[in-house]
Protein backbone atom coordinates (compact mmCIF):
# COMPACT_ATOMS: atom_id res chain seq x y z
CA UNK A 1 19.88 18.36 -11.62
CA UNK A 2 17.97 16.06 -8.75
CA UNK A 3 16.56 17.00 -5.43
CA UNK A 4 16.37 15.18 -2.26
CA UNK A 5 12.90 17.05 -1.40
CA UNK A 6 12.59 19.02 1.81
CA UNK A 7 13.12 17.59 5.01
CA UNK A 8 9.74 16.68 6.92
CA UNK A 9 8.80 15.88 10.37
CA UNK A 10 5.93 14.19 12.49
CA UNK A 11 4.70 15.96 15.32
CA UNK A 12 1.48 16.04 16.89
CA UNK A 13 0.94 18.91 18.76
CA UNK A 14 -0.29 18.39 23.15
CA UNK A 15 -3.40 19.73 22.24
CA UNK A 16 -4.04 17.13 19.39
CA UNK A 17 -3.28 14.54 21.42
CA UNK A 18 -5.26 15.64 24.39
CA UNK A 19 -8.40 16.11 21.96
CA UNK A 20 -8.16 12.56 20.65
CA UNK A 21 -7.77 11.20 24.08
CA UNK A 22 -10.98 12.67 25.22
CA UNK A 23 -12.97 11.58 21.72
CA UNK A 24 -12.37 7.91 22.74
CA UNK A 25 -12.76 8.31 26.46
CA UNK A 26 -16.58 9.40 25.07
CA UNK A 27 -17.43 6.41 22.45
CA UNK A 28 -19.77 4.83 22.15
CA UNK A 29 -20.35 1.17 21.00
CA UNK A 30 -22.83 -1.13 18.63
CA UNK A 31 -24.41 -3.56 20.04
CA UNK A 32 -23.31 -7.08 18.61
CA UNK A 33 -25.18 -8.31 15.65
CA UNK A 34 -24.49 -11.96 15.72
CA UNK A 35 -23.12 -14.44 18.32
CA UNK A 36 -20.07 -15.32 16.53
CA UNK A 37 -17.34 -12.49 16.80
CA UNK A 38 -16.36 -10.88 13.85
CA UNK A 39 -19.11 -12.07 11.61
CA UNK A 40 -20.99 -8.27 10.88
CA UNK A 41 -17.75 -6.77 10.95
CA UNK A 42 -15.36 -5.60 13.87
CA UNK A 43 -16.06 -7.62 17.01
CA UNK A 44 -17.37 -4.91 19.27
CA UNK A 45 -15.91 -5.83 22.38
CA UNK A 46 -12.54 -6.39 20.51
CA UNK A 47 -13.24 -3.19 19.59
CA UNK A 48 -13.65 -1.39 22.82
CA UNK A 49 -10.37 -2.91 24.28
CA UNK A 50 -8.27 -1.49 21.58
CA UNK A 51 -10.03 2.00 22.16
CA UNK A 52 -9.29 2.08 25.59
CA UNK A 53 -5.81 1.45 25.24
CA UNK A 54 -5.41 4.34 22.70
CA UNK A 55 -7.17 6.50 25.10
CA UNK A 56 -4.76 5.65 28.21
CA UNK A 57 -2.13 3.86 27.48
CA UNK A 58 -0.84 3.89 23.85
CA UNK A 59 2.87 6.10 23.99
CA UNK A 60 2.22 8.58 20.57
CA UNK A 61 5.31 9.97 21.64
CA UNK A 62 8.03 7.04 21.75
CA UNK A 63 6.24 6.29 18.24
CA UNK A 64 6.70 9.85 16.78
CA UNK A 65 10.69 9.85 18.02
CA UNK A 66 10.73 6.44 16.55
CA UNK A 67 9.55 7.47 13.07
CA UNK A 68 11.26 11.01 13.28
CA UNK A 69 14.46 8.69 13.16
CA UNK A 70 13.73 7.89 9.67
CA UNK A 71 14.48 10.36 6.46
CA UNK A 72 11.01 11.73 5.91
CA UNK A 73 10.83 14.29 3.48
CA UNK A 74 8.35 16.59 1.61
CA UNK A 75 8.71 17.63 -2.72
CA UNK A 76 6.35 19.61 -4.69
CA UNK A 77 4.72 17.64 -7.64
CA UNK A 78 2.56 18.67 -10.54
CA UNK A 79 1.58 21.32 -7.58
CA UNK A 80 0.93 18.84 -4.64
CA UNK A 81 2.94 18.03 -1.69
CA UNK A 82 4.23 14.36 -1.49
CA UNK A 83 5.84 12.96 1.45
CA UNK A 84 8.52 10.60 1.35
CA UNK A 85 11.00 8.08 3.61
CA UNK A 86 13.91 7.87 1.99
CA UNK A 87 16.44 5.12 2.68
CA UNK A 88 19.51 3.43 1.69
CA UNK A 89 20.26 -0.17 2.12
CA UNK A 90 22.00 -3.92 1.07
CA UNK A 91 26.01 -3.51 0.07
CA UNK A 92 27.35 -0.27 0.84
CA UNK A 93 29.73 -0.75 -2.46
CA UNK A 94 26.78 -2.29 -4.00
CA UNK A 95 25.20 -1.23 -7.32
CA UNK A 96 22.69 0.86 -6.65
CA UNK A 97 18.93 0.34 -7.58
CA UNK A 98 16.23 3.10 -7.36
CA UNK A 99 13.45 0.78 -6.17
CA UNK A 100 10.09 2.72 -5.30
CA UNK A 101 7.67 0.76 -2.82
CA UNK A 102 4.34 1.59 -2.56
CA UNK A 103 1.53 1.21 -0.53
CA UNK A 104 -2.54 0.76 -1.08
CA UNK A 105 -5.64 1.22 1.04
CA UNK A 106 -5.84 1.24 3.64
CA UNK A 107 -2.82 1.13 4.66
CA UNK A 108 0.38 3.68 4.55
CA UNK A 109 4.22 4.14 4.08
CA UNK A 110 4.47 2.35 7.55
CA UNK A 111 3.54 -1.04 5.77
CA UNK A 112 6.61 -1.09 4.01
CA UNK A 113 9.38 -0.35 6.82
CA UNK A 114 9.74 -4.24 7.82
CA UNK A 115 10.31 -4.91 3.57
CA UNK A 116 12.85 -2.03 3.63
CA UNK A 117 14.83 -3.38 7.05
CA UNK A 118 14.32 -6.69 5.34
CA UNK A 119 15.80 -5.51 1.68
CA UNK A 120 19.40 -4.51 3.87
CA UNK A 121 19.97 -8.02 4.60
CA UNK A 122 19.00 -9.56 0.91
CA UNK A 123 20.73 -6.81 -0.69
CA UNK A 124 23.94 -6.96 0.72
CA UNK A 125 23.48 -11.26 -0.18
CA UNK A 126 23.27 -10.00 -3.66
CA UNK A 127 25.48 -7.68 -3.45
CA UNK A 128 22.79 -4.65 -4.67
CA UNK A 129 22.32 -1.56 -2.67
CA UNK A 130 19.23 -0.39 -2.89
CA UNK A 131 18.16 3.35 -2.56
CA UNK A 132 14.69 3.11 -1.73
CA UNK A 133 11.54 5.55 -1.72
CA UNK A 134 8.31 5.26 0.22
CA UNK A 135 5.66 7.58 -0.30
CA UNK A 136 2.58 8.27 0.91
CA UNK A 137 0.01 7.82 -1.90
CA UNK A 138 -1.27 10.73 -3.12
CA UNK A 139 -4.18 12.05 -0.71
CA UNK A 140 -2.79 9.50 2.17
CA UNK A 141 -1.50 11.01 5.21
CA UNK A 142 0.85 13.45 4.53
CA UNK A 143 0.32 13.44 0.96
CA UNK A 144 -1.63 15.85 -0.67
CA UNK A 145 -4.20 15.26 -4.15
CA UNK A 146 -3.31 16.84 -7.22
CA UNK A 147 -5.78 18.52 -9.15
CA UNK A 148 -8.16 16.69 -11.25
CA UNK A 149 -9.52 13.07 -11.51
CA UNK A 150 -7.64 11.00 -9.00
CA UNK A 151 -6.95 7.88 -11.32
CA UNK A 152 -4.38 5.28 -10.79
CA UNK A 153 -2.58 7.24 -14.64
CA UNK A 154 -2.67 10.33 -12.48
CA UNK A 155 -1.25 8.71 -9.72
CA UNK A 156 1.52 7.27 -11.93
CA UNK A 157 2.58 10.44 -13.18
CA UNK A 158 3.02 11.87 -9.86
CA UNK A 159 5.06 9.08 -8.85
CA UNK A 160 7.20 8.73 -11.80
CA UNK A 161 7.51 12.75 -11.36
CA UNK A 162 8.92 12.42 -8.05
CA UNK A 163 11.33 9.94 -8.70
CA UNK A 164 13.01 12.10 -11.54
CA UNK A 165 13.34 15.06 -9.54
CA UNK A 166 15.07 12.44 -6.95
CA UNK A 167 17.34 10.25 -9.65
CA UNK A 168 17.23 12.38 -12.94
CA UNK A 169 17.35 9.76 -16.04
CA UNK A 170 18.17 7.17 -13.80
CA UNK A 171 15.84 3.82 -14.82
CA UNK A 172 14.10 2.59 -11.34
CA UNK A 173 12.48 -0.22 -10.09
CA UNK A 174 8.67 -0.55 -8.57
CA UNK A 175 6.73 -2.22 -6.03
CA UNK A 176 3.57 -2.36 -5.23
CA UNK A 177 0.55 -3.93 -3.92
CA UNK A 178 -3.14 -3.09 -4.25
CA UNK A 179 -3.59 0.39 -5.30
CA UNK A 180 -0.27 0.90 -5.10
CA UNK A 181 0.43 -2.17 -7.11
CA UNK A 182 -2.09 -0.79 -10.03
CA UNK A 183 0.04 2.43 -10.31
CA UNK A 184 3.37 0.21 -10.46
CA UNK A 185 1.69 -1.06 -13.46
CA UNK A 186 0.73 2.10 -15.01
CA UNK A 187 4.20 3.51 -14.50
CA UNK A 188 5.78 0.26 -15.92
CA UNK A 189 3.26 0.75 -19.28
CA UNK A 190 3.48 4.59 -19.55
CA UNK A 191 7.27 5.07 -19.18
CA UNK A 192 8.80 2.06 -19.97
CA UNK A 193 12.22 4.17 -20.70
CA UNK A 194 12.39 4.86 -16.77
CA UNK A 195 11.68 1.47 -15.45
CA UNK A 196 14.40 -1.46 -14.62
CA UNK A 197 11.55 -3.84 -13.95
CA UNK A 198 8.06 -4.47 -12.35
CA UNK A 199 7.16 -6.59 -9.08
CA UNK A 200 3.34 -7.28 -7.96
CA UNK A 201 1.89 -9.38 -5.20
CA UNK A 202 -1.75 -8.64 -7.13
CA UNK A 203 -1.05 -9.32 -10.95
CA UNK A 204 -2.84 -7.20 -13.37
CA UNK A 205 -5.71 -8.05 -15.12
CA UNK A 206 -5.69 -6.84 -18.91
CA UNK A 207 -7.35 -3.68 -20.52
CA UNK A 208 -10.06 -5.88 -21.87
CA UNK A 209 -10.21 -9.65 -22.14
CA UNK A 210 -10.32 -9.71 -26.53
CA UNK A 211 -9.86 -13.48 -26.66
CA UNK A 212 -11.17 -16.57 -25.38
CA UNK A 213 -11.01 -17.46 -21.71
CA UNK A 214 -9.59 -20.60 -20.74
CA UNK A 215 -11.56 -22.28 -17.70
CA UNK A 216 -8.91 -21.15 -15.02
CA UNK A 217 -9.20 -17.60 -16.06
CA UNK A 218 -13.25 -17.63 -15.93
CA UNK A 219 -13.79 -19.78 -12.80
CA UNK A 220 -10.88 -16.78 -11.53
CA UNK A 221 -13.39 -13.99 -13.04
CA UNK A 222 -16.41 -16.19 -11.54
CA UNK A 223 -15.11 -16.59 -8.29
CA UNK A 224 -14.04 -13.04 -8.32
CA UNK A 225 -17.67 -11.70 -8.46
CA UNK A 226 -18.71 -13.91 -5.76
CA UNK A 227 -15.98 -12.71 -3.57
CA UNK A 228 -16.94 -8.73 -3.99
CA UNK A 229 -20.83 -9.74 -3.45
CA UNK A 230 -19.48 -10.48 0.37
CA UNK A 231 -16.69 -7.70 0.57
CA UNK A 232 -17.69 -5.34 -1.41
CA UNK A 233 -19.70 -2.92 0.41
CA UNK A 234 -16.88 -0.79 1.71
CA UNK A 235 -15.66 0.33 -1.62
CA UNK A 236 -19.62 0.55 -2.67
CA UNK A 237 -19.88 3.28 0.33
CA UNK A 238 -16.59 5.19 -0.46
CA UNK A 239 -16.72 4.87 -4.32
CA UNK A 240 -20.69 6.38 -4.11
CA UNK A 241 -20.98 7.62 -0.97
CA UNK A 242 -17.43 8.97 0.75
CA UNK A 243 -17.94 12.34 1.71
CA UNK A 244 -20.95 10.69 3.48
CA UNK A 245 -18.76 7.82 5.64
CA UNK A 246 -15.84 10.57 5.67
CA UNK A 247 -17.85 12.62 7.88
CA UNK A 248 -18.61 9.70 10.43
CA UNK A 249 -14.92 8.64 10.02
CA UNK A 250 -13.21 11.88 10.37
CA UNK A 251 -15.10 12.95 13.37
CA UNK A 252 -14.90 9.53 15.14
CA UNK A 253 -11.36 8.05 16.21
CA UNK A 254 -13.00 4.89 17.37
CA UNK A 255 -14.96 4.73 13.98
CA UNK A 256 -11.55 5.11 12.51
CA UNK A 257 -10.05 2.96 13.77
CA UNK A 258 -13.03 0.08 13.11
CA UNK A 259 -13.22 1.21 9.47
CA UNK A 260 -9.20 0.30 8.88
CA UNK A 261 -8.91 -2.68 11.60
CA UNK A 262 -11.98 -4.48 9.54
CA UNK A 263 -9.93 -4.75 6.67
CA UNK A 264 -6.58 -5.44 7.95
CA UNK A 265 -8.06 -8.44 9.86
CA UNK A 266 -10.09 -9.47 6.46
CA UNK A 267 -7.78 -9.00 4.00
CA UNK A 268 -4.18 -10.23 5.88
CA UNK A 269 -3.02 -14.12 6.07
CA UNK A 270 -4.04 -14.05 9.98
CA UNK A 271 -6.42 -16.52 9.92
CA UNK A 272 -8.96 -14.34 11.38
CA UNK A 273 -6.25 -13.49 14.58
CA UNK A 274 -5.48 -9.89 13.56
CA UNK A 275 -3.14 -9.37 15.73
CA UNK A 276 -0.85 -12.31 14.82
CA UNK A 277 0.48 -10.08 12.11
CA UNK A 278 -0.32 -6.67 13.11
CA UNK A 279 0.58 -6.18 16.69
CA UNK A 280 -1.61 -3.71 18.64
CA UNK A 281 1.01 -0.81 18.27
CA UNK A 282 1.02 -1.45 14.56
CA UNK A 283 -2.71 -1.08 14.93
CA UNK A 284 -2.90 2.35 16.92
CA UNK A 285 -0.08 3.81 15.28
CA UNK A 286 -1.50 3.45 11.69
CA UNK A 287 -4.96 5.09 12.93
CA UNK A 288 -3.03 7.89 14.76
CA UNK A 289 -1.64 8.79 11.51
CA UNK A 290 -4.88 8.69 9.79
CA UNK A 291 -6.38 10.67 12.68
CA UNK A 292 -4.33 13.56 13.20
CA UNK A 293 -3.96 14.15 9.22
CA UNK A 294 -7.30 13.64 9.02
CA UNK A 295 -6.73 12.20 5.17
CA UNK A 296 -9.39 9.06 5.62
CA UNK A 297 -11.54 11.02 3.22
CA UNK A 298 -9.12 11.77 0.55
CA UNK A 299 -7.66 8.56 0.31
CA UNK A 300 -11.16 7.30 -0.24
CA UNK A 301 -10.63 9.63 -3.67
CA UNK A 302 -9.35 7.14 -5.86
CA UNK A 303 -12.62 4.97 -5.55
CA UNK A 304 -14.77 7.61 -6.00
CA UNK A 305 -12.94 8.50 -9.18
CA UNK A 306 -12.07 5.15 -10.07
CA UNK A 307 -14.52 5.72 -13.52
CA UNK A 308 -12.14 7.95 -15.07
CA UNK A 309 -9.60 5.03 -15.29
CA UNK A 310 -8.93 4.52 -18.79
CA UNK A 311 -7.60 1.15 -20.20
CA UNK A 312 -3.92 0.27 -19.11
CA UNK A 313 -1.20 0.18 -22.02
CA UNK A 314 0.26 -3.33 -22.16
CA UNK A 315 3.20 -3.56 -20.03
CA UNK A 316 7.06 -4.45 -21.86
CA UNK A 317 9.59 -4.10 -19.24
CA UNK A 318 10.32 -7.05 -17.33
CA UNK A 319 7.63 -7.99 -14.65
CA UNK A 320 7.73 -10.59 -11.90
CA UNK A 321 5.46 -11.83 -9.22
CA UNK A 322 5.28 -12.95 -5.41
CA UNK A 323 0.96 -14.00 -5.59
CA UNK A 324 -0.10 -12.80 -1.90
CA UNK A 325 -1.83 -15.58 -0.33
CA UNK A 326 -5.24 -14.01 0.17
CA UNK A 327 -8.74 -15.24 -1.54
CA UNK A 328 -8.80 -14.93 -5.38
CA UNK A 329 -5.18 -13.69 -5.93
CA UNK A 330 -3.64 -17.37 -4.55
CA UNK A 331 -5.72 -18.96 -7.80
CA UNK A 332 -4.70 -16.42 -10.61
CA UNK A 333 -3.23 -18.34 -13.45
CA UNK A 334 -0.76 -16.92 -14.41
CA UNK A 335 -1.98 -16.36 -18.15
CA UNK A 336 -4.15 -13.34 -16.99
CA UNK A 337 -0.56 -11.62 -16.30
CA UNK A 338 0.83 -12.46 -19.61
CA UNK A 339 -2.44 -10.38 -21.63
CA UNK A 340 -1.08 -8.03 -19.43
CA UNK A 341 2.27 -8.20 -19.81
CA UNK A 342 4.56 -9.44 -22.31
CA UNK A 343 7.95 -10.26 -20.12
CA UNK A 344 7.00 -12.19 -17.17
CA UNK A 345 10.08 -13.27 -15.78
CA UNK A 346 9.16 -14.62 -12.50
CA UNK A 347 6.40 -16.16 -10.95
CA UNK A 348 6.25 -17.15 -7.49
CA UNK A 349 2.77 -18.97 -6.41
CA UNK A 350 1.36 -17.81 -3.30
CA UNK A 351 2.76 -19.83 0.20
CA UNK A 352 2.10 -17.12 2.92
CA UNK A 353 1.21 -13.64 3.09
CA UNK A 354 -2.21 -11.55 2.11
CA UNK A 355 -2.73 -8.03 1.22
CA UNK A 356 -0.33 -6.35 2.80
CA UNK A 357 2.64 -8.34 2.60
CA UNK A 358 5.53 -6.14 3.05
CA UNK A 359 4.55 -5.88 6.46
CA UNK A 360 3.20 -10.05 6.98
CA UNK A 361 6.40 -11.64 5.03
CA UNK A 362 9.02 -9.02 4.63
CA UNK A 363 11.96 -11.43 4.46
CA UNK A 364 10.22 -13.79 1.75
CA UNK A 365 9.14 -10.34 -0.27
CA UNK A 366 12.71 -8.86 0.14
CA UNK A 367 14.28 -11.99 -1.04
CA UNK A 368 11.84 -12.03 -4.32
CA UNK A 369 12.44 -8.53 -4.91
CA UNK A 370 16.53 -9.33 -4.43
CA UNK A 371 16.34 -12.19 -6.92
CA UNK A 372 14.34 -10.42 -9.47
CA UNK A 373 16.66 -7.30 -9.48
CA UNK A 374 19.58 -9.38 -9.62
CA UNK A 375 19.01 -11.47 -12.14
CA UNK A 376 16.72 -9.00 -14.29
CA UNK A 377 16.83 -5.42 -13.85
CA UNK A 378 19.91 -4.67 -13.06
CA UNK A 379 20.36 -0.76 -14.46
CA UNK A 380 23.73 -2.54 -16.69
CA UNK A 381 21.41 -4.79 -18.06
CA UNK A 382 18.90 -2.50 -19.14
């Protein structure tokens, strides 16, 4: 027997909104710390412009009858709630794939709405229909923690939970990037039996690195240490600290809203113009949902219990990959995938797109994902 999960929807009540109008109209802003925007963090002029249209003129509203359009829905797993968009799309009379897509940090089920529109027209190309799922990661937005040690196995068995109370025994594909890419992989290792096939835009590294490295995987390992000495501090701060910068972030919208815009500017394939792939709606809309559920702390959980991550099972079922065009991930050789996996079937080098590229390159995703499930993880074929 499968269930659809209860339906779920969006509101934020006058009085919410009114209170979060009147927080911004009273921030207050840093002073600059260097002459060249951008380069101690968010720009705070760019800052204060963005502010002051989520004060007076961003329409929460039209957005919350816009999203209340789509099948949102709540289910009970391993005691938590976990909310859910469900959607249907490609050919009609297509075979159906189960395809979970999920999201990282810090970001949200809204990331992967352009990938889903963008799956209708690929799928129907390929003649697949696929029924998709799109959480919210446990302790993001409407998404509650389980009990325990929030580690990316946890988060796995949540996931692969919820999609057999939806599908039963069905197999199912999944998606991911980020931290939602790292519990793709731990669903594809643990229960093999339930998955069609694996698809990254961050490949995974192995358990441990036994043999020895070839110079494109150290200079990758090299280059990746020099990278976090510059980027790093945020996940320092949340993975020591977060019930410290919670407090700040929780209480202040406009700190909000600096703490997520930082690293959607850093981390996308804008070329340091944010908003040429996250328009300022995008922007206001993402914060507003991190705002009035008030879930910035607990989706800084899975840092701070990020040491109770045991090693990763290698993965068997057939894996493929679209590398995101951001720093590090555009060099990976693709031999640090294969200690991970043993079936890579697809490898795409990166061309366009960074961390969060359902939402920068949904057509060239959907048409990877397509492909992949066409040709290898088809639920006949498995």
């Amino acid at each position: 027997m499968t269930f659809d999960g209860d339906p779920f929807t969006i509101h934020l009540s006058d009085a919410e909104l009114e209170d979060l109008r009147e927080r911004l109209r009273r921030s207050r802003f840093v002073e600059a710390s260097s002459s060249r925007p951008w380069a101690a963090g968010v720009d705070p002029g760019y800052l204060g412009s963005l502010v002051s249209e989520w004060a007076e003129a961003f329409d929460w509203r039209a957005i919350e009858t816009n999203l209340n359009e789509l099948d949102h829905r709540r289910a009970l797993v391993q005691g938590a709630g976990v909310h859910f968009v469900r959607t249907s799309v490609g050919a009609p009379d297509g075979e159906a794939v189960p395809l979970l897509l999920m999201h990282g940090w810090p970001s949200s089920f809204l990331e992967m709405l352009p990938l889903a529109e963008a799956l209708r027209a690929a799928g129907e190309a390929r003649g697949i229909r696929f029924d998709l799922v799109i959480p919210s990661m446990p302790g993001f937005l409407f998404s509650e923690l389980p009990d325990g040690a929030l580690t990316r196995e946890r988060m796995a068995d949540v996931m692969t939970e919820l999609m057999q109370q939806l599908f039963g025994d069905l197999r199912f594909g999944v998606y991911g990037g980020d931290i939602g890419g790292t519990v793709a992989a731990w669903i594809a290792a643990k229960h093999p039996d339930r998955v069609l096939g694996l698809y990254m835009i961050h490949p995974p590294f192995p358990a441990d690195f036994t043999e020895p490295l070839t110079p494109a995987e150290r200079a990758l390992l090299e280059a990746e240490a020099e990278f976090d000495e510059g980027d790093g501090g945020y996940s320092a701060i949340m993975g020591t600290r977060p019930d410290t910068i919670g407090a700040a972030l929780v209480d202040s919208p406009a700190g909000l809203l600096a703490w997520i815009v930082d690293k959607l500017r850093d981390w996308s394939d804008a070329g340091g113009d944010l908003e040429r792939r996250f328009d300022r709606e995008t922007l206001l809309t993402l914060a507003t949902l991190y705002w009035s559920t008030g879930s910035i702390g607990t989706s800084f959980r899975q840092y701070f219990d990020f040491p109770a991550n045991g090693p990763r099972p290698m993965i068997t079922v057939p894996a493929g990959f679209t590398l995101s065009a951001e720093a590090i991930i555009r060099d990976m050789p693709r031999s640090i995938a294969e200690r991970a996996c043993s079936d890579v079937r697809v490898w795409h080098p990166a061309t366009s797109g960074g961390h969060f590229m359902a939402h920068e390159e949904p057509e060239l995703l959907a048409g990877h994902l397509a492909a992949f499930f066409d040709e290898h993880g088809r639920p006949r074929d498995r």
